[in-house]
N, C-alpha and C. Protein backbone atom coordinates (compact mmCIF):
# COMPACT_ATOMS: atom_id res chain seq x y z
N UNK A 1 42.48 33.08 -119.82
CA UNK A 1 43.22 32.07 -119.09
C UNK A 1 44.73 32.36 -119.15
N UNK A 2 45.16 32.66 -120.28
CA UNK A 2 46.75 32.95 -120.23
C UNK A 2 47.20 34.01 -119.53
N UNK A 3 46.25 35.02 -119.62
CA UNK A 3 46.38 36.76 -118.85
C UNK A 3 46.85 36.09 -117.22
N UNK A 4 45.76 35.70 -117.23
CA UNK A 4 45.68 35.04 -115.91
C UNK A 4 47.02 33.74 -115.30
N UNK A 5 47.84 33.47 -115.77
CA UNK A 5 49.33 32.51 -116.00
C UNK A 5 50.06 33.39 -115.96
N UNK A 6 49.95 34.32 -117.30
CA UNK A 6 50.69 35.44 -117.53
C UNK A 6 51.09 36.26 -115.58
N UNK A 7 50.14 37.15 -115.22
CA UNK A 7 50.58 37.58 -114.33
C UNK A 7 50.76 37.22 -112.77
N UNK A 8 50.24 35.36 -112.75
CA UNK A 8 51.11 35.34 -111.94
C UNK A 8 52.13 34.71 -112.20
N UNK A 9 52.65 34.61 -113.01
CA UNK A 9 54.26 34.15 -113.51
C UNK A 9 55.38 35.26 -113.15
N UNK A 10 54.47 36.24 -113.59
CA UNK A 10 55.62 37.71 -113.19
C UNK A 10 55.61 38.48 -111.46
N UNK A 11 54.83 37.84 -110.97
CA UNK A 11 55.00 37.54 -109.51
C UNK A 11 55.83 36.71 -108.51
N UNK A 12 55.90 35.94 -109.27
CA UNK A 12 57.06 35.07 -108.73
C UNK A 12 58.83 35.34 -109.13
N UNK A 13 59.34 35.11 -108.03
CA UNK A 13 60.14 35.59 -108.18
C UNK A 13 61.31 34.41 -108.81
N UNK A 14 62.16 34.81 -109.17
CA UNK A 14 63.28 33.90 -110.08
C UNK A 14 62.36 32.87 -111.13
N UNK A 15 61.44 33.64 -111.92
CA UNK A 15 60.40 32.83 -112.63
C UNK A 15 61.52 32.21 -113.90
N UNK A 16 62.44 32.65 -114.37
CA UNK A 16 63.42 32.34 -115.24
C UNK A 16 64.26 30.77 -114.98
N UNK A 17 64.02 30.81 -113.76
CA UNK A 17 64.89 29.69 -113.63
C UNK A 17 64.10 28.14 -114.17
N UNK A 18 62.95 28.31 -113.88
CA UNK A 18 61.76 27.31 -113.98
C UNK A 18 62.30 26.34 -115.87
N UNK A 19 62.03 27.38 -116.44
CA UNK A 19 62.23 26.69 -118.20
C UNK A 19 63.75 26.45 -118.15
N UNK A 20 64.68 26.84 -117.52
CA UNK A 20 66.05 26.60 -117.45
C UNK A 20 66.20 25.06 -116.84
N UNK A 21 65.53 24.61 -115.65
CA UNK A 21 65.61 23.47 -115.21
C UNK A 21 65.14 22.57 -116.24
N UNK A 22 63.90 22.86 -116.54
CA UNK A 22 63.13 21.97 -117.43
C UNK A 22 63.87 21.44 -118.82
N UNK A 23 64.46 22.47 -119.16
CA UNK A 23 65.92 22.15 -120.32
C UNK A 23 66.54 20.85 -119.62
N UNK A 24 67.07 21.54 -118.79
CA UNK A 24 68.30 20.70 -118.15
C UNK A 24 67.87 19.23 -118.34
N UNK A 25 66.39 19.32 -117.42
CA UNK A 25 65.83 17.47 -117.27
C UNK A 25 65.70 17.20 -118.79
N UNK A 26 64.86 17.74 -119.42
CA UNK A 26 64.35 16.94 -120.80
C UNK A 26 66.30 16.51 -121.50
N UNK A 27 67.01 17.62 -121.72
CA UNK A 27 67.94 17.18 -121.91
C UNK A 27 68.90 15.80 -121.30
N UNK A 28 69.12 15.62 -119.89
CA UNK A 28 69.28 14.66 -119.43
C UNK A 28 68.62 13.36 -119.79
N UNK A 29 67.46 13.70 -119.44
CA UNK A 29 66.66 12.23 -120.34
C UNK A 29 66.90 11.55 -121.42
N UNK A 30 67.17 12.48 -122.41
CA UNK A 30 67.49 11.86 -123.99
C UNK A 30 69.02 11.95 -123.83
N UNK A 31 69.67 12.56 -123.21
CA UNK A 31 71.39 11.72 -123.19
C UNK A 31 71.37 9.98 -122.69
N UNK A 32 70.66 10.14 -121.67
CA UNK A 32 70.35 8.79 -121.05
C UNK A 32 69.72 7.71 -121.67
N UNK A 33 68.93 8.38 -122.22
CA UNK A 33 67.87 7.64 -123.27
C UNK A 33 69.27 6.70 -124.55
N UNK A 34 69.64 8.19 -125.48
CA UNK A 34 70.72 7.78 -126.22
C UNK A 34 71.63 6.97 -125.63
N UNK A 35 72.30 6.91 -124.32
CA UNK A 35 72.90 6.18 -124.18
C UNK A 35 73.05 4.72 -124.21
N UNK A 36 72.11 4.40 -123.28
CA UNK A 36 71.53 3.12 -123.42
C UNK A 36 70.66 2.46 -124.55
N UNK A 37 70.50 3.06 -125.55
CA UNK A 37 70.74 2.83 -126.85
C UNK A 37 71.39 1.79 -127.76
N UNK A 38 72.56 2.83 -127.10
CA UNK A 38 73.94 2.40 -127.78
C UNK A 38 74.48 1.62 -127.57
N UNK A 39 74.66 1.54 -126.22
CA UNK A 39 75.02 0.54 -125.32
C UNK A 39 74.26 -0.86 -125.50
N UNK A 40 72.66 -0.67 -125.68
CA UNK A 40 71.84 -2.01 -125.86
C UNK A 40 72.84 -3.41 -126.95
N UNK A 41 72.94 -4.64 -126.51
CA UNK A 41 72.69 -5.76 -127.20
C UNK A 41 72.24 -5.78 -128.25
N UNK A 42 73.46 -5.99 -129.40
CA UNK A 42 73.28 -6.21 -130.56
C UNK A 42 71.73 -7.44 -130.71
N UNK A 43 72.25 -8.56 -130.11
CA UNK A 43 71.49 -9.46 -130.30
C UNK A 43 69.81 -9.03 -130.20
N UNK A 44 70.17 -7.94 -128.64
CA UNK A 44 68.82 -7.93 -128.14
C UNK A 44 67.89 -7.14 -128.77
N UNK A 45 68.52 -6.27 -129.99
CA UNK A 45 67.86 -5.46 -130.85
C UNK A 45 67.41 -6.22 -132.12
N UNK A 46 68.05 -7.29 -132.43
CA UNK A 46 67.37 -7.94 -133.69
C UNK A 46 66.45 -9.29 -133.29
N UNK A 47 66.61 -9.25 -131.92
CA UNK A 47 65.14 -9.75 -131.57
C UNK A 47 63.88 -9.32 -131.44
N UNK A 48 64.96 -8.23 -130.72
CA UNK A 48 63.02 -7.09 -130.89
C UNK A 48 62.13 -6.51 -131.79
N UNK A 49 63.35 -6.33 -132.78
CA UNK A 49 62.92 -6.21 -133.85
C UNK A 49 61.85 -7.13 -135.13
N UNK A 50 62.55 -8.22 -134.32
CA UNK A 50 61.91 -9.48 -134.99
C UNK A 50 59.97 -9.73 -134.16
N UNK A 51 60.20 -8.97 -133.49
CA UNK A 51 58.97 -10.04 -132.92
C UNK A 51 57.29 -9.30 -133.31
N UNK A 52 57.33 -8.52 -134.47
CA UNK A 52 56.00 -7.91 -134.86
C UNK A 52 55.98 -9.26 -135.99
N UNK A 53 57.27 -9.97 -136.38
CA UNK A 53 57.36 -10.67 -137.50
C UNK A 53 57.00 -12.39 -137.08
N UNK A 54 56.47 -12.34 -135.90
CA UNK A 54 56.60 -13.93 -135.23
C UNK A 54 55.33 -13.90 -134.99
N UNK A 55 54.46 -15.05 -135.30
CA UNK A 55 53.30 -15.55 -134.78
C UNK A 55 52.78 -15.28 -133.59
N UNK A 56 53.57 -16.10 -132.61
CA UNK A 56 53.04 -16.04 -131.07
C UNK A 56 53.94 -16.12 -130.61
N UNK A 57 53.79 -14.84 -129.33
CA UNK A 57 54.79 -14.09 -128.84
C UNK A 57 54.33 -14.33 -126.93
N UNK A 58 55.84 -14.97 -126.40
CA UNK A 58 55.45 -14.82 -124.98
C UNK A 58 55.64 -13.63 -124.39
N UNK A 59 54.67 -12.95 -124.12
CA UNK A 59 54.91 -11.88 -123.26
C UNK A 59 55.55 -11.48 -122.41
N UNK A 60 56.11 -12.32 -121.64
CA UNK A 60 56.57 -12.55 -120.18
C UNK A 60 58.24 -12.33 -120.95
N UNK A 61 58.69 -12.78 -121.87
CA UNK A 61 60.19 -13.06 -122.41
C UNK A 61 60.47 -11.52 -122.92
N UNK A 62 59.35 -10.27 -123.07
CA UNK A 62 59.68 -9.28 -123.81
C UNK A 62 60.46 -8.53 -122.48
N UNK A 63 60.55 -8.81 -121.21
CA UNK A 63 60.66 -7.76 -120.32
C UNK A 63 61.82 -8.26 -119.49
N UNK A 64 62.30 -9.29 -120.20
CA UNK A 64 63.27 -10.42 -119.07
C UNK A 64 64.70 -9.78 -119.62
């Protein structure tokens, strides 16, 4: 199966560029990711945090 990936990978042409993009996105993602992070609501993090610790939980309030 890989032989078979293997050569047609080396058929294509500018096959290099492919894992270069894929960097790029995964990287983008987790800047973005981190960002909004950081950025998140103090408040809104020690609620969320809180709520494995609460009885009964409205669902509808986790997404608002």
């Amino acid at each position: 199966m890989f032989k078979f990936i293997k050569q047609y990978a080396e058929t294509i042409d500018n096959v290099n560029v492919y894992p270069l993009f894929s960097l790029f996105i995964f990287l983008v993602f987790f800047v973005v990711l981190l960002y909004l992070v950081i950025k998140m609501d103090k408040k809104r993090v020690d609620e969320l945090s809180n709520i494995p610790f609460e009885k009964e939980v409205d669902k509808t309030e986790l997404f608002c």
